[in-house]
N, C-alpha and C. Protein backbone atom coordinates (compact mmCIF):
# COMPACT_ATOMS: atom_id res chain seq x y z
N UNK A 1 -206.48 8.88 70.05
CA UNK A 1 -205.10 8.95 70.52
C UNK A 1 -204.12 8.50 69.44
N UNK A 2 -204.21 7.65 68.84
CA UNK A 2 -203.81 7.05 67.49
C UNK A 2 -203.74 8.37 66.62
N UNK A 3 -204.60 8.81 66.24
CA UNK A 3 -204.16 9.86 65.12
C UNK A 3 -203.43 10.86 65.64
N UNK A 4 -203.08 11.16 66.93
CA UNK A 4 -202.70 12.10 67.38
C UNK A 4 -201.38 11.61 67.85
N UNK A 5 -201.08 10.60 67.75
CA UNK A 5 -199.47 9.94 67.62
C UNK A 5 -198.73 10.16 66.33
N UNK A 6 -199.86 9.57 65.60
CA UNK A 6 -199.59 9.64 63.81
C UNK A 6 -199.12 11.05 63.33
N UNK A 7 -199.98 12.31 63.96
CA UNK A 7 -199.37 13.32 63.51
C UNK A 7 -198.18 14.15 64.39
N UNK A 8 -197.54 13.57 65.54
CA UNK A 8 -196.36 13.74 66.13
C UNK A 8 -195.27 12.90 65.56
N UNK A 9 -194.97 12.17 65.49
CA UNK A 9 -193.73 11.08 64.79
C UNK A 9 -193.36 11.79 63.80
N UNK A 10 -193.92 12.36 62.62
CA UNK A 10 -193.33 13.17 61.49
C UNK A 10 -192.95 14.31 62.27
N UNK A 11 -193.06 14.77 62.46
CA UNK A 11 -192.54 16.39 63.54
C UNK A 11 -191.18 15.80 64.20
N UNK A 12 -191.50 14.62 65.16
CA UNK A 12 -190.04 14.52 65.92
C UNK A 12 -189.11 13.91 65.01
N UNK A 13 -189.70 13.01 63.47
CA UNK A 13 -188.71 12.64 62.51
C UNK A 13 -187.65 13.70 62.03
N UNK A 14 -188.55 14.60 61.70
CA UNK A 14 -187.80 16.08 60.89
C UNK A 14 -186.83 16.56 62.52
N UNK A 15 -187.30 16.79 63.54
CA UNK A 15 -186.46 17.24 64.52
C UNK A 15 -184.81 16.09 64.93
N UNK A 16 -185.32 14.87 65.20
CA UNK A 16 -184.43 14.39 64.97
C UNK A 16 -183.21 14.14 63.71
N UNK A 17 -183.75 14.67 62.88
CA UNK A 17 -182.88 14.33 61.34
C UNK A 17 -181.95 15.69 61.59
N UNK A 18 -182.97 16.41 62.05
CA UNK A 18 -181.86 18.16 61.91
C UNK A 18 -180.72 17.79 63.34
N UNK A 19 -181.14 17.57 64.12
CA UNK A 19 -180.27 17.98 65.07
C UNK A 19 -179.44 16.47 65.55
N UNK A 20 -180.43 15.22 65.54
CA UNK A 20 -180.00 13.97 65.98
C UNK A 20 -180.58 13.88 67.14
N UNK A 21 -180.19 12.40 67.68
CA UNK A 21 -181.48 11.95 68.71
C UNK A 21 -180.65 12.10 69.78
N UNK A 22 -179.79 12.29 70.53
CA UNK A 22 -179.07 12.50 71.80
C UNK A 22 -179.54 13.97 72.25
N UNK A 23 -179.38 14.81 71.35
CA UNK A 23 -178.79 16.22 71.65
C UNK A 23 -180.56 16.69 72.05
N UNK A 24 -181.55 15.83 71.20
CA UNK A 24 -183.15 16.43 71.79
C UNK A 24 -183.61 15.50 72.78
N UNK A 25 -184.06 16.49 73.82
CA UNK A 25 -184.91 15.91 74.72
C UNK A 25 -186.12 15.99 74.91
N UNK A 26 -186.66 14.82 75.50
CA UNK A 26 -188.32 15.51 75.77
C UNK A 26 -188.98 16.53 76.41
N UNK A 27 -188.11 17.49 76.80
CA UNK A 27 -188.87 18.98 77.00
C UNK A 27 -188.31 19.26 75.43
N UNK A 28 -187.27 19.43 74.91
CA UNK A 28 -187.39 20.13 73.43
C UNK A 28 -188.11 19.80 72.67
N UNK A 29 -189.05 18.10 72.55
CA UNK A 29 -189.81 17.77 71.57
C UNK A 29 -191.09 18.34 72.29
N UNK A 30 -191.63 18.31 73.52
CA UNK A 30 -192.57 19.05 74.00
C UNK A 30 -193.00 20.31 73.49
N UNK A 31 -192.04 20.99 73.82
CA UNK A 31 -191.61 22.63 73.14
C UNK A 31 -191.97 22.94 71.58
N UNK A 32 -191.28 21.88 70.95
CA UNK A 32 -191.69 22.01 69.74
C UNK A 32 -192.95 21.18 68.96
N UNK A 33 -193.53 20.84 70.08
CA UNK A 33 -195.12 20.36 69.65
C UNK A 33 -195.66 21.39 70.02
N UNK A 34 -195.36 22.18 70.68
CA UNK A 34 -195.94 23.41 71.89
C UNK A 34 -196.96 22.42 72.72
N UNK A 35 -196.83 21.53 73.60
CA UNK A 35 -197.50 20.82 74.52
C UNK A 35 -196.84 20.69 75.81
N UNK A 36 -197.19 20.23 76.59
CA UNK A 36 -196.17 20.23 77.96
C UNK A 36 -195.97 18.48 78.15
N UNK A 37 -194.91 18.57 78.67
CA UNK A 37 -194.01 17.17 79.22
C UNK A 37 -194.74 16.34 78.99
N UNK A 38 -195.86 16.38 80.22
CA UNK A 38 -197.11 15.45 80.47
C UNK A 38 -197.46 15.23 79.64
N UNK A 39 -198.15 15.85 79.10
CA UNK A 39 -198.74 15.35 77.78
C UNK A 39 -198.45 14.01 76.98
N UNK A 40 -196.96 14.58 76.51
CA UNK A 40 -196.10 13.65 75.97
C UNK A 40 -195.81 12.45 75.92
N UNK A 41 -196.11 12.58 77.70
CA UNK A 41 -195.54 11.25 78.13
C UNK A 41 -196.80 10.18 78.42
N UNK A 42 -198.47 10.71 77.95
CA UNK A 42 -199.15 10.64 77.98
C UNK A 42 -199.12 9.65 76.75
N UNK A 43 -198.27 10.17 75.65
CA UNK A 43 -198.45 8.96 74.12
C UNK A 43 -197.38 7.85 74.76
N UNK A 44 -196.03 8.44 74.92
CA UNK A 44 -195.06 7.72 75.06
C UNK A 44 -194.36 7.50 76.31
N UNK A 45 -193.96 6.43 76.57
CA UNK A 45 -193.60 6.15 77.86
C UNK A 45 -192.40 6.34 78.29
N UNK A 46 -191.60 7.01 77.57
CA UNK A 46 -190.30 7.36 78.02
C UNK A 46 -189.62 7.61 76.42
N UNK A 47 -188.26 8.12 76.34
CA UNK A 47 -187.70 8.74 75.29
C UNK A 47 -187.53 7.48 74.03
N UNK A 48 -186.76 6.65 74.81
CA UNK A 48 -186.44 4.89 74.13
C UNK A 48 -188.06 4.77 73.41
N UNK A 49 -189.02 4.84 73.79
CA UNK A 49 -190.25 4.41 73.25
C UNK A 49 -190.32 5.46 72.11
N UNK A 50 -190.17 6.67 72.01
CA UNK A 50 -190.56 7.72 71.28
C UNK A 50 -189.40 7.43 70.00
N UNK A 51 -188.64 7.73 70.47
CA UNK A 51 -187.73 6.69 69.45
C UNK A 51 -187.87 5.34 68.56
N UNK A 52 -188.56 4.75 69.30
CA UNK A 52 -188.86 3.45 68.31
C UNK A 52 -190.09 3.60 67.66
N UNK A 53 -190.80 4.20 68.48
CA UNK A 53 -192.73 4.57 67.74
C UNK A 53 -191.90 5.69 66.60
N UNK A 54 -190.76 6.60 66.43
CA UNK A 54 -190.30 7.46 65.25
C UNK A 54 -190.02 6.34 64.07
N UNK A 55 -188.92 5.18 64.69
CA UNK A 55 -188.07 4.44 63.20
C UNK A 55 -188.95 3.96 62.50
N UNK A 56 -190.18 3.28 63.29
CA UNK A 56 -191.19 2.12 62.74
C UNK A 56 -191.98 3.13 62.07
N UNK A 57 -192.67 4.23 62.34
CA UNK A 57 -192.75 5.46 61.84
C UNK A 57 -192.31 5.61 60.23
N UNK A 58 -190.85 5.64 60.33
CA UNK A 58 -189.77 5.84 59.21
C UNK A 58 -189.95 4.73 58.22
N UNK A 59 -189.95 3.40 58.74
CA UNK A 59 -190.10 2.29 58.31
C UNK A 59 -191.47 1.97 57.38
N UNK A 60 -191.88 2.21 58.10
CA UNK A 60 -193.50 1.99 57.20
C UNK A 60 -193.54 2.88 56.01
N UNK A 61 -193.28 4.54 56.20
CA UNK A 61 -193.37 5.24 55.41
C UNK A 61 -192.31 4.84 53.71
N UNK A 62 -190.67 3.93 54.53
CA UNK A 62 -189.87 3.64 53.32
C UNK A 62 -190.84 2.68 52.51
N UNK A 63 -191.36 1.34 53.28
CA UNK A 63 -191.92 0.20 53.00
C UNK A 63 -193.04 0.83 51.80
N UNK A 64 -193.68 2.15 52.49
CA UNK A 64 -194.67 2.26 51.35
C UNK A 64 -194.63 2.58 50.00
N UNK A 65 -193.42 3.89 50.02
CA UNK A 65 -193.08 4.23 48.71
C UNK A 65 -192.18 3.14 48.22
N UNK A 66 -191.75 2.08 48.52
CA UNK A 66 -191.70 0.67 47.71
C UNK A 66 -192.64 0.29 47.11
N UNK A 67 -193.51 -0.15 48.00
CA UNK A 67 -194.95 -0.84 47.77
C UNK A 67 -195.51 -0.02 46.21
N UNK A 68 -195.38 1.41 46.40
CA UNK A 68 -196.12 1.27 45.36
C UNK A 68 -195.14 2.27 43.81
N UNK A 69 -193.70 1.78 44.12
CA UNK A 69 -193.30 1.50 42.76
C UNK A 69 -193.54 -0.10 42.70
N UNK A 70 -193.88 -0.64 43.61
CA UNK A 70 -194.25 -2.00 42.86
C UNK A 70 -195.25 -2.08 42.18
N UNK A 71 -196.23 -1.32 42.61
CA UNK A 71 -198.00 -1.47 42.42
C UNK A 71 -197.81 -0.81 40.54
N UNK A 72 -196.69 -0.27 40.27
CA UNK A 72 -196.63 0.20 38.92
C UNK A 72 -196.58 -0.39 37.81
N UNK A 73 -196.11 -1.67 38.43
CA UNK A 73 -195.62 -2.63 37.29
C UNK A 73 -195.10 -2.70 36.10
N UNK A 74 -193.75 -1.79 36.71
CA UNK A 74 -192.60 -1.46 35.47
C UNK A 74 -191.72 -2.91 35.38
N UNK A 75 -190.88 -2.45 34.70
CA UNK A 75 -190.29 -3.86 34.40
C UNK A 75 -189.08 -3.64 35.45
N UNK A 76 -188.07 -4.96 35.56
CA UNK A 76 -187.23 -4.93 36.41
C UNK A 76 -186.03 -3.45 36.55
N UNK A 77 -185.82 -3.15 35.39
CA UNK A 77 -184.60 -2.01 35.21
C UNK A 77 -185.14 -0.69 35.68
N UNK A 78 -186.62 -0.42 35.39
CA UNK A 78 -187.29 0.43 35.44
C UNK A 78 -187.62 0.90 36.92
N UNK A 79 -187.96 -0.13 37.65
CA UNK A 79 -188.06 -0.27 38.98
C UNK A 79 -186.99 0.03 39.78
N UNK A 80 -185.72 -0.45 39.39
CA UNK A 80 -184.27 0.02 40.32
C UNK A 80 -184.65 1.66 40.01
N UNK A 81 -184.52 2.08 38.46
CA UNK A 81 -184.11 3.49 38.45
C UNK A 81 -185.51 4.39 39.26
N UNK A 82 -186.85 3.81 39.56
CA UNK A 82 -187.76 4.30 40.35
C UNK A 82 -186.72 4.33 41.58
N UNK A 83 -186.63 3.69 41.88
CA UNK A 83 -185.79 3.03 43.28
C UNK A 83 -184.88 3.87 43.80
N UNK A 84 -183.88 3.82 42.62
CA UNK A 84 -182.69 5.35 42.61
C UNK A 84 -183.05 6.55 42.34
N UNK A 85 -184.24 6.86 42.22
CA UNK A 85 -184.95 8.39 42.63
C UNK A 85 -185.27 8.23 43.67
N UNK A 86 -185.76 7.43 44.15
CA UNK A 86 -186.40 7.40 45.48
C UNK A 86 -185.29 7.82 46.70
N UNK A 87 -184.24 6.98 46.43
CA UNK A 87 -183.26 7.11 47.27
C UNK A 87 -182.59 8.32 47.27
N UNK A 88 -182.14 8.78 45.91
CA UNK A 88 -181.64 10.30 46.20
C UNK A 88 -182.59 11.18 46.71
N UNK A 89 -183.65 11.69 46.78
CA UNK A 89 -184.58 12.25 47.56
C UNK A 89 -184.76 11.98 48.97
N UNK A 90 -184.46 10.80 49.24
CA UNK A 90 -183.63 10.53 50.85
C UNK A 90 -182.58 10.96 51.43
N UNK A 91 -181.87 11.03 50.60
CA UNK A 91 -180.25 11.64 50.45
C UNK A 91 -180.40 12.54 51.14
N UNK A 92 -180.91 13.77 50.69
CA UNK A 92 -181.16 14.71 51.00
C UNK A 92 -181.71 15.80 52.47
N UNK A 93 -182.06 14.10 52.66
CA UNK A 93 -182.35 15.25 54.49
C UNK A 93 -181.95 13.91 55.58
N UNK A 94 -181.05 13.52 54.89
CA UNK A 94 -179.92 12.05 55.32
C UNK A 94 -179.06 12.58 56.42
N UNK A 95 -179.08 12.18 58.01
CA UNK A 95 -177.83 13.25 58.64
C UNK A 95 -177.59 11.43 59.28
N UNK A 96 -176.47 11.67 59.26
CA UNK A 96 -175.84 10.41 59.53
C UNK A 96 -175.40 10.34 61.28
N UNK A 97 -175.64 11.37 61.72
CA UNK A 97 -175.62 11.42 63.46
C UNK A 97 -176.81 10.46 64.01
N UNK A 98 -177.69 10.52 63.25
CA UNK A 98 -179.34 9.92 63.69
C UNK A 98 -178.80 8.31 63.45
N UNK A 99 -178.52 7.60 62.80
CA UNK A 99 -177.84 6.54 62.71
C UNK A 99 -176.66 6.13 63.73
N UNK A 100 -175.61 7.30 64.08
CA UNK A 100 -174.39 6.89 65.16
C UNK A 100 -175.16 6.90 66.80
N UNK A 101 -176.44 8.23 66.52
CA UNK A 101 -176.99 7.70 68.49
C UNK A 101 -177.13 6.48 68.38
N UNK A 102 -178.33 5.81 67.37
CA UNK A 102 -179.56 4.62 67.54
C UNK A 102 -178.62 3.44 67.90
N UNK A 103 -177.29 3.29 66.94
CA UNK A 103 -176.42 2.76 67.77
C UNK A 103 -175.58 2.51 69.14
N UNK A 104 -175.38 3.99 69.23
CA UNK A 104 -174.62 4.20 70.45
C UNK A 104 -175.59 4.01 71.66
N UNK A 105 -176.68 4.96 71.77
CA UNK A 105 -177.01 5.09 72.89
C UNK A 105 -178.45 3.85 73.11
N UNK A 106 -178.97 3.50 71.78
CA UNK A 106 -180.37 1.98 72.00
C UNK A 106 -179.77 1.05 70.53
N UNK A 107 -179.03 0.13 71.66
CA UNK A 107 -178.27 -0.62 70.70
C UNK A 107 -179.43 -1.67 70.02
N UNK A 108 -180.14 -2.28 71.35
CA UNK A 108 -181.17 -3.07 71.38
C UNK A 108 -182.24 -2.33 69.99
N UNK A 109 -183.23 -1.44 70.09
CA UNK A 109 -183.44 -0.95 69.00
C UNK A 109 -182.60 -1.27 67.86
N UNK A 110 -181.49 -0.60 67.75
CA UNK A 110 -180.72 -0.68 66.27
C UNK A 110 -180.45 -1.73 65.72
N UNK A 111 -180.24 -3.15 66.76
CA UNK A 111 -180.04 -4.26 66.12
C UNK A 111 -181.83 -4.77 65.78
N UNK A 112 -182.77 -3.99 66.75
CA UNK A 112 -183.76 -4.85 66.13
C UNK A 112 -184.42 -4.20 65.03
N UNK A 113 -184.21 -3.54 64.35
CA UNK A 113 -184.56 -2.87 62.64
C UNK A 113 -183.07 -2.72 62.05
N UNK A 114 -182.27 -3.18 62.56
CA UNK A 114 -181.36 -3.45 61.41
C UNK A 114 -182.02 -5.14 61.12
N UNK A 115 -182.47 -5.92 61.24
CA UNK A 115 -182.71 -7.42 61.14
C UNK A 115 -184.07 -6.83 60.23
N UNK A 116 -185.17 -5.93 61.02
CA UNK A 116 -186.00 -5.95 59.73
C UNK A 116 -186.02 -6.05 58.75
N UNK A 117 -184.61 -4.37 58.41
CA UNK A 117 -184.41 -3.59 57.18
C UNK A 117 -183.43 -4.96 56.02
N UNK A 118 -182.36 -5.72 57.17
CA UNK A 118 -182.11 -6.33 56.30
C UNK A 118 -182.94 -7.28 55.08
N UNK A 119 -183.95 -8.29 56.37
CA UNK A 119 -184.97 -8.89 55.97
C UNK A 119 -185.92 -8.25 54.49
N UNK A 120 -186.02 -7.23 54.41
CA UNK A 120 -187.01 -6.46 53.74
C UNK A 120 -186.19 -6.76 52.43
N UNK A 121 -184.85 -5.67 52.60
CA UNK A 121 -184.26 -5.37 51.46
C UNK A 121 -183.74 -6.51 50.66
N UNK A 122 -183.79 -8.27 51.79
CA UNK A 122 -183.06 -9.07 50.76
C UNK A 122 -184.47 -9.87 49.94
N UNK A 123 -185.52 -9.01 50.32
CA UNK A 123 -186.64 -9.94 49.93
C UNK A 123 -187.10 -9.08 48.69
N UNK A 124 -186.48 -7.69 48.77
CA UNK A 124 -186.97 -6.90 47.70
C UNK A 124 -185.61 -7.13 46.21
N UNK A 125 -184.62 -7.58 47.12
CA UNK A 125 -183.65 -7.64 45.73
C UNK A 125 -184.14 -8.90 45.28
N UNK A 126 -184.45 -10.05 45.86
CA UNK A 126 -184.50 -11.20 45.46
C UNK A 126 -185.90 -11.13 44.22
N UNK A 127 -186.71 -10.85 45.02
CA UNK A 127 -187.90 -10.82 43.96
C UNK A 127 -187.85 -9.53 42.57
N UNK A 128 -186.73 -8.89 42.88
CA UNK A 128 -185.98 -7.87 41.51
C UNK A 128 -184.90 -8.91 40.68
N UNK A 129 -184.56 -9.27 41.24
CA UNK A 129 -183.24 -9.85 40.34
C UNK A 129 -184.25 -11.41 40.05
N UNK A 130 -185.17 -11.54 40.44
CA UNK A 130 -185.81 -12.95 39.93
C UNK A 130 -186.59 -12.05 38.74
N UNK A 131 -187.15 -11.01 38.88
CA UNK A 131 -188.44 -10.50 37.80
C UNK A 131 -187.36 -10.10 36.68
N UNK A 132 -185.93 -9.74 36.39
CA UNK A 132 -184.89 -9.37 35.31
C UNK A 132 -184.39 -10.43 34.84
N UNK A 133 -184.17 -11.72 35.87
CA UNK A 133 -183.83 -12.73 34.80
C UNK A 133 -185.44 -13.13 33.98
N UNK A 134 -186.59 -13.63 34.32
CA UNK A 134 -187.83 -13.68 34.08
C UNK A 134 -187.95 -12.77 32.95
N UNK A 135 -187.86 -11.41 32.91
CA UNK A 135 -188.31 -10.80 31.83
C UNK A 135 -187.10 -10.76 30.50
N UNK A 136 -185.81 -11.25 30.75
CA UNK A 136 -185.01 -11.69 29.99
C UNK A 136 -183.88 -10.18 30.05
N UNK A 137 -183.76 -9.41 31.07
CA UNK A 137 -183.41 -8.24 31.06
C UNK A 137 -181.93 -8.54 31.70
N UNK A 138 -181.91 -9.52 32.37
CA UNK A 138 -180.79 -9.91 33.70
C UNK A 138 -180.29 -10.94 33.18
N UNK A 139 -178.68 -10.99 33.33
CA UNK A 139 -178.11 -12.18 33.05
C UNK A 139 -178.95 -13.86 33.45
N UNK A 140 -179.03 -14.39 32.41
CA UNK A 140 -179.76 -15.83 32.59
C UNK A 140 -178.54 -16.58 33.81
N UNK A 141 -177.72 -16.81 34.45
CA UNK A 141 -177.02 -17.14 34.86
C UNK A 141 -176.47 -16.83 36.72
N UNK A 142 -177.46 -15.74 36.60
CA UNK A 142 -177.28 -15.15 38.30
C UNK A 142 -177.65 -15.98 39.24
N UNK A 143 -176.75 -16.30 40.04
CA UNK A 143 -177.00 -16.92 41.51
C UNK A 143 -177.68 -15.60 42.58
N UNK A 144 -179.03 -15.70 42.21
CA UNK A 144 -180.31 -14.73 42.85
C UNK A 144 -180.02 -14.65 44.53
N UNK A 145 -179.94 -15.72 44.93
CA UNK A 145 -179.38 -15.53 46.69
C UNK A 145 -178.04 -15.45 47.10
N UNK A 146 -177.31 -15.47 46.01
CA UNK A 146 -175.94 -14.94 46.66
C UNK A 146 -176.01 -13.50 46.46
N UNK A 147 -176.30 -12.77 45.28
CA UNK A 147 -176.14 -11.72 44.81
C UNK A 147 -177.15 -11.12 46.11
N UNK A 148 -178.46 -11.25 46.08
CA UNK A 148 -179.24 -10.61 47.26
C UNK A 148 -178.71 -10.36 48.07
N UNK A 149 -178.00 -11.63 48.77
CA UNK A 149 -177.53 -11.61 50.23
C UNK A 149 -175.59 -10.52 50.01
N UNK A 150 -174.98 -10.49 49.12
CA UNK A 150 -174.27 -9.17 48.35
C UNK A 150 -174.70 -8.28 48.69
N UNK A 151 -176.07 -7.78 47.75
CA UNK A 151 -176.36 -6.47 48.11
C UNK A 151 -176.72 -6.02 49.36
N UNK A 152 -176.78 -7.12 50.25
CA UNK A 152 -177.59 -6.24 51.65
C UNK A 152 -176.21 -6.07 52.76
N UNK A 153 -175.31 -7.00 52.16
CA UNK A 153 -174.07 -7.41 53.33
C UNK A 153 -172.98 -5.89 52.74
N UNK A 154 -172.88 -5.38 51.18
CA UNK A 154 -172.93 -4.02 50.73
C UNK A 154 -173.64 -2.60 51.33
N UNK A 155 -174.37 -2.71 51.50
CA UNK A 155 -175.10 -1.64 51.56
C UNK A 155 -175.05 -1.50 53.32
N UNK A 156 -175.06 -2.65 53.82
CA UNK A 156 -174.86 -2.66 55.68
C UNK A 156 -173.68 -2.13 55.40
N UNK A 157 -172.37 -2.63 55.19
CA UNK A 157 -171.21 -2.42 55.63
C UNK A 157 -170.49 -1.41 55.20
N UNK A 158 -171.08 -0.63 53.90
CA UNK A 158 -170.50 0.61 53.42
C UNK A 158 -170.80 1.74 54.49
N UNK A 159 -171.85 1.30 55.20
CA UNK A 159 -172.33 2.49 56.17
C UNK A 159 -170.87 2.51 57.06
N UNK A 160 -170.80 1.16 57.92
CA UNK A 160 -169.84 1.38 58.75
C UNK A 160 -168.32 0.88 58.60
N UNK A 161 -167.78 1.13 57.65
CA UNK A 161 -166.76 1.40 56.94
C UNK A 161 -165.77 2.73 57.16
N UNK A 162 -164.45 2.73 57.56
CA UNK A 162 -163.54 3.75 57.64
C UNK A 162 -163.15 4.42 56.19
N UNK A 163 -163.54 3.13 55.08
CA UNK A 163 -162.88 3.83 54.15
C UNK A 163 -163.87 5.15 53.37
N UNK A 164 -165.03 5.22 53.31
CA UNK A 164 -165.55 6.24 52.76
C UNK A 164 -166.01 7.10 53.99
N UNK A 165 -165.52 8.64 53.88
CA UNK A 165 -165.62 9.49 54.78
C UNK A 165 -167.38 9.72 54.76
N UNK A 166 -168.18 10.71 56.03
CA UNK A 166 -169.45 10.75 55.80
C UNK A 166 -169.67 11.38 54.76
N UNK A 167 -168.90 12.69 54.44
CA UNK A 167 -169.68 13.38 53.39
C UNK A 167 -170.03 12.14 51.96
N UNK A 168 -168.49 10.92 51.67
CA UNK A 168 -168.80 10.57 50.45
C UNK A 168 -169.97 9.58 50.54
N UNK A 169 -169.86 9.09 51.84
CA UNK A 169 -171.64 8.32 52.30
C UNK A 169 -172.60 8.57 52.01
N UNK A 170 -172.84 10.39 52.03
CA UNK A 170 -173.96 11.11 51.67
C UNK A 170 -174.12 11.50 50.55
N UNK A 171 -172.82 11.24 49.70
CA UNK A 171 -172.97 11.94 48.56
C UNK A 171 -173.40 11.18 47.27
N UNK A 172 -174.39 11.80 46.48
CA UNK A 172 -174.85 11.52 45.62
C UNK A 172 -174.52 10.51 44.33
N UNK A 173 -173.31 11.38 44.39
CA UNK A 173 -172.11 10.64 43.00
C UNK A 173 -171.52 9.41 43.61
N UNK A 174 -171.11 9.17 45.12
CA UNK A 174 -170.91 8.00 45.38
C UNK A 174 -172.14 6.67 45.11
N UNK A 175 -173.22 7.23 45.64
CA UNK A 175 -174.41 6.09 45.29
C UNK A 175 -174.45 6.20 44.01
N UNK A 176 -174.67 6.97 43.08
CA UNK A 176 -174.23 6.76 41.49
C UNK A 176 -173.49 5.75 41.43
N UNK A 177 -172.49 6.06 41.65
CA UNK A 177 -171.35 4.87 41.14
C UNK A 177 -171.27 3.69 41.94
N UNK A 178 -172.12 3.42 42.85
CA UNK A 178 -172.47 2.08 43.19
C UNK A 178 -173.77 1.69 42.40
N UNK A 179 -174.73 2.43 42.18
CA UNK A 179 -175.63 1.72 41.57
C UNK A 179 -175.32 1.13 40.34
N UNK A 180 -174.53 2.17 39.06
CA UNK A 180 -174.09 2.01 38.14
C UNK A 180 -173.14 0.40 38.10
N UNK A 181 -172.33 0.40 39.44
CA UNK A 181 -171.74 -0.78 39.34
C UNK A 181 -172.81 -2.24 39.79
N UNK A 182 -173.84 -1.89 40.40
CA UNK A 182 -174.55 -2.93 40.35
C UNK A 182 -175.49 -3.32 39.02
N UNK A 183 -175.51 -2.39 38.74
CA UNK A 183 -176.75 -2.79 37.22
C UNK A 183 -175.63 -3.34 36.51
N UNK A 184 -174.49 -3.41 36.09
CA UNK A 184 -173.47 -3.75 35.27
C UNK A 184 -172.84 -5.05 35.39
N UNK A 185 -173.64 -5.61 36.74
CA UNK A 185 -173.02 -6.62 37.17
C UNK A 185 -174.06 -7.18 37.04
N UNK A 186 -175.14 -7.34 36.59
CA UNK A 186 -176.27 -8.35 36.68
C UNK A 186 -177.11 -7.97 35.44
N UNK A 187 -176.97 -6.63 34.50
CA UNK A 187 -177.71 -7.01 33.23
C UNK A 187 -177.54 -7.46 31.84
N UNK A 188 -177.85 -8.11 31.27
CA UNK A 188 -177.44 -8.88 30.18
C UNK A 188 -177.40 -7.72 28.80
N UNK A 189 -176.89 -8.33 27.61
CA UNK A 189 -176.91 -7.09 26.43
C UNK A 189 -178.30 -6.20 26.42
N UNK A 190 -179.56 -7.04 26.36
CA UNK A 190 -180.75 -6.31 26.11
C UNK A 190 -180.78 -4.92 27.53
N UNK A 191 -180.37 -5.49 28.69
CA UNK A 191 -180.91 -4.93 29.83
C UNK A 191 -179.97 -3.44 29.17
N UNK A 192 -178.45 -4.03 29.07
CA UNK A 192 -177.51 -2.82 28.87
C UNK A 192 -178.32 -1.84 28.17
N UNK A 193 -178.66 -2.55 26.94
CA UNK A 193 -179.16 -0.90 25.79
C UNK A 193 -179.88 -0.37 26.23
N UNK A 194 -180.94 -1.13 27.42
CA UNK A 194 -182.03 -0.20 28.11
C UNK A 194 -181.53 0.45 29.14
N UNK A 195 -180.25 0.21 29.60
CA UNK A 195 -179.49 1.30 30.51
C UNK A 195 -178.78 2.57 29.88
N UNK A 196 -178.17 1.96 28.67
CA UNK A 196 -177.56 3.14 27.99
C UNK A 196 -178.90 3.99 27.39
N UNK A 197 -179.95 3.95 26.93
CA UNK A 197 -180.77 4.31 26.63
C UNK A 197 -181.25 5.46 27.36
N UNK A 198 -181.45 5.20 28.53
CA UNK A 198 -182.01 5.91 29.50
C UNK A 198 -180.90 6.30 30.36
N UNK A 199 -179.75 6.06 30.55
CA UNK A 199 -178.71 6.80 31.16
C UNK A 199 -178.61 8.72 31.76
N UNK A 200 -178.56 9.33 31.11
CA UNK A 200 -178.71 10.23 31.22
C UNK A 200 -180.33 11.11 31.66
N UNK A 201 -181.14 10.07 31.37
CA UNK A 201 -183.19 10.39 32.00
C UNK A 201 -183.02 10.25 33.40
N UNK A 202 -182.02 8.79 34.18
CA UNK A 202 -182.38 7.83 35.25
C UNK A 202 -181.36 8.19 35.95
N UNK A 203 -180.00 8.38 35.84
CA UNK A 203 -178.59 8.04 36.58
C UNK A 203 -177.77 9.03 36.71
N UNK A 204 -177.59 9.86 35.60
CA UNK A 204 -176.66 11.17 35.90
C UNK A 204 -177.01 11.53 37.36
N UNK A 205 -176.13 11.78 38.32
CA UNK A 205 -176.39 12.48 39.87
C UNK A 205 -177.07 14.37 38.92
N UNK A 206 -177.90 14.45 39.96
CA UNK A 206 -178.24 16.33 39.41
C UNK A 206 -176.91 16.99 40.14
């Protein structure tokens, strides 16, 4: 039964990303398993459940392709710009409706993996911005838990922000020019030349 969950969640991920999670129901995800209702409701116990067995789903899958630009053991600069491929390739099938249901309609959900995601991401900047000062790449001088707790209180609040419309949310050249402004703010001369260096390999938006 397990593997046969495992290979539904990617199916209703891609369905929900295209259309968003209000507008499908469980006869349309039925339909498009080609299975009937029952069935369905046979893995999951109602829509709210199918929904959360999808994010954690989502979650694990982000967690992994972390995991193993870590397992690479590039150096700190090297790792963001892994990082910022990673993310623009997210970009890309990014619909920002799937984010306004999880809020709107399972708040409970949204606040409880927004606390994960925060958790995760301030544990992944912290142990980044500790391995750049360490390898001598990052300003010797960074306050490591303010800046962490920066980037995550950034990256939450740009989402729900009036001032950048969705398209510039989604758009490429905007995360450019935030990343660009974060490496600039935390790498020291050596880190710089290894940014200018590779500038145009790592950062140009395609």
């Amino acid at each position: 039964m397990e593997n046969k969950v495992q290979q539904i969640l990617p199916k209703v991920f891609k369905l929900y990303q295209r259309y968003g999670i209000k507008s499908v129901t469980m006869d349309d995800v039925a339909q498009h398993l080609g299975i009937s209702k029952k069935t369905l409701y046979e893995f999951f116990a109602d829509k709210e459940d199918l929904v959360k067995q999808v994010l954690l789903w989502d979650y694990d899958r982000k967690l992994d392709l972390f995991l193993k630009i870590e397992a690479k053991k590039l150096n700190a600069i090297e790792e963001l710009f892994e990082v910022y491929q990673m993310i623009k390739e997210m970009f890309r099938d990014y619909n920002p409706s799937v984010e306004y249901d999880i809020r709107k309609y399972y708040p409970a959900l949204y606040s409880q993996f927004r606390e994960i995601k925060r958790k995760r991401m301030f544990e992944l900047s912290i142990k980044n911005l500790n391995k750049g000062k360490s390898e001598g790449l990052y300003r010797s001088d960074l306050d490591v838990s303010i800046l962490a707790r920066l980037h995550v209180f950034r990256v939450e609040n740009i989402i729900e922000s009036e001032l950048f419309s969705i398209e510039e949310l989604t758009s490429i050249h905007v995360f450019h020019e935030i990343f660009v402004y974060h490496l600039n703010g935390i790498l020291n001369d050596t880190g710089k030349k290894i940014l200018d260096a590779n500038h145009r390999k790592f950062i140009l938006p395609d």
